[in-house]
C-alpha atoms as a PDB file:
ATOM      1  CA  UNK A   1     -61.111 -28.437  14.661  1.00  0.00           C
ATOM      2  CA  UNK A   2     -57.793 -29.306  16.673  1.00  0.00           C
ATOM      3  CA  UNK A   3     -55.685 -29.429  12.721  1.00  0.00           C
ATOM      4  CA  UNK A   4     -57.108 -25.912  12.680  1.00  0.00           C
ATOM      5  CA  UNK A   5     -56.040 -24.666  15.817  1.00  0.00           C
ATOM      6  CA  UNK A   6     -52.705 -26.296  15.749  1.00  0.00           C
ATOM      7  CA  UNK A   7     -51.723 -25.057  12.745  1.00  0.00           C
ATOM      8  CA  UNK A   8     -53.280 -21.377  13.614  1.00  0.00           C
ATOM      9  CA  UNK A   9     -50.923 -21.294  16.523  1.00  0.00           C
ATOM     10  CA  UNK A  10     -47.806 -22.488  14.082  1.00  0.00           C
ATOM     11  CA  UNK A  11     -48.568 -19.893  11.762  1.00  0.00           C
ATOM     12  CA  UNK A  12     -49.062 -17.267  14.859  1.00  0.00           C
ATOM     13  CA  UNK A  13     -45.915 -18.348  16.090  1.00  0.00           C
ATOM     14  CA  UNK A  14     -44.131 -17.495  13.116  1.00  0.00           C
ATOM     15  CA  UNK A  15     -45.787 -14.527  12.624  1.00  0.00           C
ATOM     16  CA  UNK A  16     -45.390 -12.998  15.692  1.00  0.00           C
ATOM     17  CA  UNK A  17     -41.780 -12.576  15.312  1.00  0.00           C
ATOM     18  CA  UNK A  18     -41.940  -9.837  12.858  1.00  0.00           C
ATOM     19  CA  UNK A  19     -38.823  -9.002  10.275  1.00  0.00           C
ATOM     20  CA  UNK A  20     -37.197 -12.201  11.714  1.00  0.00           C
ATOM     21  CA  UNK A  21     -39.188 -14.238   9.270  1.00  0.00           C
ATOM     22  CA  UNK A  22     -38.577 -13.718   5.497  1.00  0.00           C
ATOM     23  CA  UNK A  23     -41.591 -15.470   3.140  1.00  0.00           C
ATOM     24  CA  UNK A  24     -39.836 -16.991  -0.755  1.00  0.00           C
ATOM     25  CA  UNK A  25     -40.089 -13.931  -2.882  1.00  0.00           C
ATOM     26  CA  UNK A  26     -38.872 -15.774  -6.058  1.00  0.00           C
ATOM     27  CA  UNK A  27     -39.162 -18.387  -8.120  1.00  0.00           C
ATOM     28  CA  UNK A  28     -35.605 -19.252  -9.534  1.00  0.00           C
ATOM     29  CA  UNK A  29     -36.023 -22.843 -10.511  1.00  0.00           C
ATOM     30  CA  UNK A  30     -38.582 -25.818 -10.710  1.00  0.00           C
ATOM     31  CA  UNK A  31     -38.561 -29.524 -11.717  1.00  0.00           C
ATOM     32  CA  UNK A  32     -42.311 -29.277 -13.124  1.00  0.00           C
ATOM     33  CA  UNK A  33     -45.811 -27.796 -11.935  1.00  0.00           C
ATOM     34  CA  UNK A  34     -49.418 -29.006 -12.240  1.00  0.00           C
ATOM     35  CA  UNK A  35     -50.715 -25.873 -13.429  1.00  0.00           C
ATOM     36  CA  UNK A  36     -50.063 -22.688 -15.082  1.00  0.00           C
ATOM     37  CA  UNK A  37     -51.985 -21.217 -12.357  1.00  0.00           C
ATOM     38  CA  UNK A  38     -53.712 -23.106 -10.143  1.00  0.00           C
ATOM     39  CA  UNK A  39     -50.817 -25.989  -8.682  1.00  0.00           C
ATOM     40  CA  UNK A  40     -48.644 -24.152  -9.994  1.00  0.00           C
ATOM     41  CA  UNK A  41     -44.780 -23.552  -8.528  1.00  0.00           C
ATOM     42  CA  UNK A  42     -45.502 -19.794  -7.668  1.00  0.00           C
ATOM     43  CA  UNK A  43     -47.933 -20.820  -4.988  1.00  0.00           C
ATOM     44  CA  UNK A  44     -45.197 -21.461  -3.180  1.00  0.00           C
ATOM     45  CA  UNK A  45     -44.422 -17.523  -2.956  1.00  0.00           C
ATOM     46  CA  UNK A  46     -45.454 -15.634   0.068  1.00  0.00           C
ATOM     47  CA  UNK A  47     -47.134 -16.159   3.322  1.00  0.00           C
ATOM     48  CA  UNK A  48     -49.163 -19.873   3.087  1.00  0.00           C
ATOM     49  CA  UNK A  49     -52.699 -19.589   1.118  1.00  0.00           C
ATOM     50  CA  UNK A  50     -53.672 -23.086   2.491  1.00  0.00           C
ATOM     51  CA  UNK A  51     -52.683 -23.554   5.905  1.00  0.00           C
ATOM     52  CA  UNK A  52     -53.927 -23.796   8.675  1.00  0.00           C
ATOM     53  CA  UNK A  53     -56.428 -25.892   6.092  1.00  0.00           C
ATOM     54  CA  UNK A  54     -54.901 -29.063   5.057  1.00  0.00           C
ATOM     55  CA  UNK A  55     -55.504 -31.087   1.474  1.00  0.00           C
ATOM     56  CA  UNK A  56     -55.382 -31.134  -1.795  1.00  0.00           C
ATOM     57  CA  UNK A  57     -55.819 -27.796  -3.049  1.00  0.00           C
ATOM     58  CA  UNK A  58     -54.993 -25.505  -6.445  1.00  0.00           C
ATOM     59  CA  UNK A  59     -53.345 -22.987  -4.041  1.00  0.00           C
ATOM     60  CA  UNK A  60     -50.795 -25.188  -3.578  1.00  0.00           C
ATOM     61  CA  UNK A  61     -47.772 -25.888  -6.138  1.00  0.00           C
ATOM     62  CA  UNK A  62     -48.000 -30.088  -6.931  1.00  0.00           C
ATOM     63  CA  UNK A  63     -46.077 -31.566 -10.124  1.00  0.00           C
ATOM     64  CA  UNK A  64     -47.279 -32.504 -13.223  1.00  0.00           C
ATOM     65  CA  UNK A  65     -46.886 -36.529 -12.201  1.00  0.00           C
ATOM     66  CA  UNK A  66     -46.923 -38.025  -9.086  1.00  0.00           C
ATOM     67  CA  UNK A  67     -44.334 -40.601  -7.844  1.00  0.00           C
ATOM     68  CA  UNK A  68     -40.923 -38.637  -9.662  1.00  0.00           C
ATOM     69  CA  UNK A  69     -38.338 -36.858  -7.756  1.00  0.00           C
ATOM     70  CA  UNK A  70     -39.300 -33.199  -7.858  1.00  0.00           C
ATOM     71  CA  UNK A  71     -37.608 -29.132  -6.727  1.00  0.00           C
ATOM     72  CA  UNK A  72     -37.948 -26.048  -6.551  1.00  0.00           C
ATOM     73  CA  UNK A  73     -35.538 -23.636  -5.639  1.00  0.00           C
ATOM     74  CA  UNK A  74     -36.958 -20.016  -4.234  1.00  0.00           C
ATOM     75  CA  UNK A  75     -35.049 -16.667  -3.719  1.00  0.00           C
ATOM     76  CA  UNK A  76     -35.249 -13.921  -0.983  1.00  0.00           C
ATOM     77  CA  UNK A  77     -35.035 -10.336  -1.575  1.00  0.00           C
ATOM     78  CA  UNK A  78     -32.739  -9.783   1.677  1.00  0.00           C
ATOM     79  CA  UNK A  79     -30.025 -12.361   1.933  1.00  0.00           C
ATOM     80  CA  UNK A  80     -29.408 -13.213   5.848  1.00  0.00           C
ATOM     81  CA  UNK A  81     -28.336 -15.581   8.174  1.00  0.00           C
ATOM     82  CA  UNK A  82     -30.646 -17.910   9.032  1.00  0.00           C
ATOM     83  CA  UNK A  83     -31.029 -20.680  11.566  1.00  0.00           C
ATOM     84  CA  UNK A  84     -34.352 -22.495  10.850  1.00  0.00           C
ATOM     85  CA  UNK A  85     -36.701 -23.419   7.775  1.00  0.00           C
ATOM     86  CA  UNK A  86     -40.139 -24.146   7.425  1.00  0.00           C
ATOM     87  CA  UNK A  87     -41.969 -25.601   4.844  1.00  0.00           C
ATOM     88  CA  UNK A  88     -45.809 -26.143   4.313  1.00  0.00           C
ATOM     89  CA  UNK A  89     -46.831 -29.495   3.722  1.00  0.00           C
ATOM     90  CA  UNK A  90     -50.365 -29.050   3.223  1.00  0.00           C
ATOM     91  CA  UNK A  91     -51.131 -32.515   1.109  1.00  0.00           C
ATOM     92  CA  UNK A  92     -49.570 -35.854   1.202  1.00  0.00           C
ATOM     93  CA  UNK A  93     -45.847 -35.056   3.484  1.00  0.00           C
ATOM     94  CA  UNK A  94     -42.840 -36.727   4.408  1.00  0.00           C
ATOM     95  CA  UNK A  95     -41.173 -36.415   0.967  1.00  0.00           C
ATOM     96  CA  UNK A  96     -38.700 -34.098   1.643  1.00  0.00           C
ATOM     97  CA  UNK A  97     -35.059 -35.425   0.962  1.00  0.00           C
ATOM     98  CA  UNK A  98     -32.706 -32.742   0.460  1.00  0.00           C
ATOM     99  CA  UNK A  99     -32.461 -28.716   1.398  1.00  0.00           C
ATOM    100  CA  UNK A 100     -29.698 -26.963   0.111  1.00  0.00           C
ATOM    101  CA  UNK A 101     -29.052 -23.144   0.656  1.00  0.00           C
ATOM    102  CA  UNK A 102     -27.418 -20.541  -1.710  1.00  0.00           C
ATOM    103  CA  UNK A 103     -25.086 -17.062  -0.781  1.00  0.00           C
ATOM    104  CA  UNK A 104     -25.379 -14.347  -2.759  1.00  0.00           C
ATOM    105  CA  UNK A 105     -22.258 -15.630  -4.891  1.00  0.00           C
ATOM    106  CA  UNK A 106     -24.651 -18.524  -6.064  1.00  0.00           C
ATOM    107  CA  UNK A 107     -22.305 -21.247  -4.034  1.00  0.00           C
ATOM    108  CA  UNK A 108     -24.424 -23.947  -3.148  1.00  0.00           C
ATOM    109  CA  UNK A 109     -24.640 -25.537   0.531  1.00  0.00           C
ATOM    110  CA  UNK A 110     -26.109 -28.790   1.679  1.00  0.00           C
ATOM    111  CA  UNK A 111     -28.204 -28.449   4.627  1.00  0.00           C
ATOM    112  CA  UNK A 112     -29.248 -31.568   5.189  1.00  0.00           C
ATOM    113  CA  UNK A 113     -30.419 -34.835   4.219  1.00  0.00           C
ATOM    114  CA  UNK A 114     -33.730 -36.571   4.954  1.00  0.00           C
ATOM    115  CA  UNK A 115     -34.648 -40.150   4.861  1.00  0.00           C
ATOM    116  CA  UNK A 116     -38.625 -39.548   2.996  1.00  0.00           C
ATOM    117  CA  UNK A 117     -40.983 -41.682   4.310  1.00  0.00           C
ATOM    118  CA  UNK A 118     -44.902 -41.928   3.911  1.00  0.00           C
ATOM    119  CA  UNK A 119     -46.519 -40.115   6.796  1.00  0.00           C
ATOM    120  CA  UNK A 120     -50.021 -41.149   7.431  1.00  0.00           C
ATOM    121  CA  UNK A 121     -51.175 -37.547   7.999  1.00  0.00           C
ATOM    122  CA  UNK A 122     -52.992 -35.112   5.603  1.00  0.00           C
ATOM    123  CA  UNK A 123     -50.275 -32.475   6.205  1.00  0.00           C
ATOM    124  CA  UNK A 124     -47.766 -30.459   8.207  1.00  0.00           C
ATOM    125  CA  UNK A 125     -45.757 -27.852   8.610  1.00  0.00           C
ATOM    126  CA  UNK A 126     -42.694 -29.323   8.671  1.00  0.00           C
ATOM    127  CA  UNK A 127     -39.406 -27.133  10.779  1.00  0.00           C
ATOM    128  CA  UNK A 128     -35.921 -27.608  10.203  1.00  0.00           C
ATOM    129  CA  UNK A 129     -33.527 -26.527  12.645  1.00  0.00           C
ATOM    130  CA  UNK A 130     -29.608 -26.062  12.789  1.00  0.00           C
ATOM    131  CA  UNK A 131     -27.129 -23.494  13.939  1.00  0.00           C
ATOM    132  CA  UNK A 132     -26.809 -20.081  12.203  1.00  0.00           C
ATOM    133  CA  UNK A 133     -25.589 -20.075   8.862  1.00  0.00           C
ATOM    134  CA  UNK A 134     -22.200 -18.466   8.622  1.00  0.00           C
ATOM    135  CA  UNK A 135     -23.142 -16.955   5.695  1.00  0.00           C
ATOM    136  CA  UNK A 136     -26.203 -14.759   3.971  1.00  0.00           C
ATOM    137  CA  UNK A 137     -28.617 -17.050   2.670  1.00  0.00           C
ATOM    138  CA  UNK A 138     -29.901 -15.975  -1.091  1.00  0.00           C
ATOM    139  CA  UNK A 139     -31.995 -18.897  -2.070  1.00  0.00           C
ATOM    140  CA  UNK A 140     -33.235 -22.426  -0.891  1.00  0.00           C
ATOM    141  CA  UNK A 141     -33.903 -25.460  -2.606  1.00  0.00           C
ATOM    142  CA  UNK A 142     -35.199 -28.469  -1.436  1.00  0.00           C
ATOM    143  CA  UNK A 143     -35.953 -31.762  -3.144  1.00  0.00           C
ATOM    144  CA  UNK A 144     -38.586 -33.903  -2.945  1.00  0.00           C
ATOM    145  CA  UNK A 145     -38.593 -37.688  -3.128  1.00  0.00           C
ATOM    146  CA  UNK A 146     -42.317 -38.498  -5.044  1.00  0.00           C
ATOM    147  CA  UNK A 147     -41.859 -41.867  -5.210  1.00  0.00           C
ATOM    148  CA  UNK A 148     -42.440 -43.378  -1.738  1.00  0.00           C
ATOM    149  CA  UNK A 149     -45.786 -41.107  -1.700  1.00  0.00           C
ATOM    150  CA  UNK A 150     -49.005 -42.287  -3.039  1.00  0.00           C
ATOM    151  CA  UNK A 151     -50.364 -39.454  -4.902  1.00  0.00           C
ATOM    152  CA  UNK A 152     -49.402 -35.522  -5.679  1.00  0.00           C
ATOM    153  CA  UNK A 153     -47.614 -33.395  -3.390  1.00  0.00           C
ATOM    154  CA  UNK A 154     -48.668 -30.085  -2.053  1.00  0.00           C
ATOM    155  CA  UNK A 155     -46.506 -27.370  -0.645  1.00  0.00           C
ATOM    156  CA  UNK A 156     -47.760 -23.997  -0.206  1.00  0.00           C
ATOM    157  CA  UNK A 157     -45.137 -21.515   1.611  1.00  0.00           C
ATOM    158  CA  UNK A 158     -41.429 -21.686   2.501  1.00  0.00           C
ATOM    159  CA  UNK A 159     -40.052 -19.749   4.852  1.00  0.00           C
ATOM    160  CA  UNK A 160     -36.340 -18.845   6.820  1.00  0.00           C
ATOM    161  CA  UNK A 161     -36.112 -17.517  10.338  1.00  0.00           C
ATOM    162  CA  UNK A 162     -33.157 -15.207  11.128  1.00  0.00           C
ATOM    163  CA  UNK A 163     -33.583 -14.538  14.763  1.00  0.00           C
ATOM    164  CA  UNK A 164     -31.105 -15.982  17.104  1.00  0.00           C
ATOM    165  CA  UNK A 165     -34.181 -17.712  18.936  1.00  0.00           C
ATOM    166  CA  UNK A 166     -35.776 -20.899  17.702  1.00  0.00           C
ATOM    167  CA  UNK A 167     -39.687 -20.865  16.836  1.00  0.00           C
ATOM    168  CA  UNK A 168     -41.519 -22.804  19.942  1.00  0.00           C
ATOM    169  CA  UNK A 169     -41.747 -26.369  19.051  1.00  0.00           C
END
């Protein structure tokens, strides 16, 4: 009952801050998908369909093997500046390794690096903070290192924040 009200509040949070938030609209590129359907890479599109529930779960995008490097890149329909991004681990975290953002132009950005580690935890919603981008953001990727996990991967949502406030933490 606390995992639900934890992540209830998170997704409040993020809510609550209106047109400052901006869901993936897009699917621009993938590495591989479970399912046509069900797992499948355009789960990750839109406000979560998992979370604040945590787990294995066909509303979720996984891979089609487990233990590979795997990403997905996703687009936004209004390219902004962005200071924060959140991603919804909902089964088997702590293998994100890379996030890169896109302009409009298609010129690729490094965001960060990770070190991916197994996280003993059924999911999260994992934040990523840093200062404002000095450009409009178009697209994100991030990668995912599969092989230090011991099973499939879920992530159901991605997510930028624009405001000039961070999320509470």
């Amino acid at each position: 009952m606390k995992k639900f009200y934890f992540f209830a509040l998170l997704l409040m949070a993020l809510n609550s801050y209106g047109q400052s938030v901006k869901w993936a609209d897009k699917v621009l590129e993938h590495s591989s998908e479970f399912g046509k359907r069900q797992y499948s890479v355009n789960q990750v599109l839109g406000k979560p369909n998992v979370l604040p529930n945590l787990g294995a779960s066909p509303n979720a995008w996984s891979p089609k093997k487990k233990g590979k490097e795997e990403f997905v890149k996703v687009g936004f329909n209004e390219p902004m500046r962005i200071r924060q991004i959140a991603i919804a681990e909902t089964h088997n975290p702590g293998g994100i390794h890379q996030i890169f953002a896109y302009d409009s132009n298609g010129q690729e950005y490094l965001l960060n690096t990770f070190e991916p580690n197994f996280i003993p935890i059924e999911g999260r919603l994992f934040r990523f903070f840093f200062d404002q981008t000095p450009y409009d953001v178009a697209a994100i990727k991030i990668t995912i290192n599969g092989q230090l996990l011991t099973g499939h991967f879920g992530i159901d949502a991605l997510v930028f924040r624009i405001a000039t406030s961070r999320l509470p933490s």
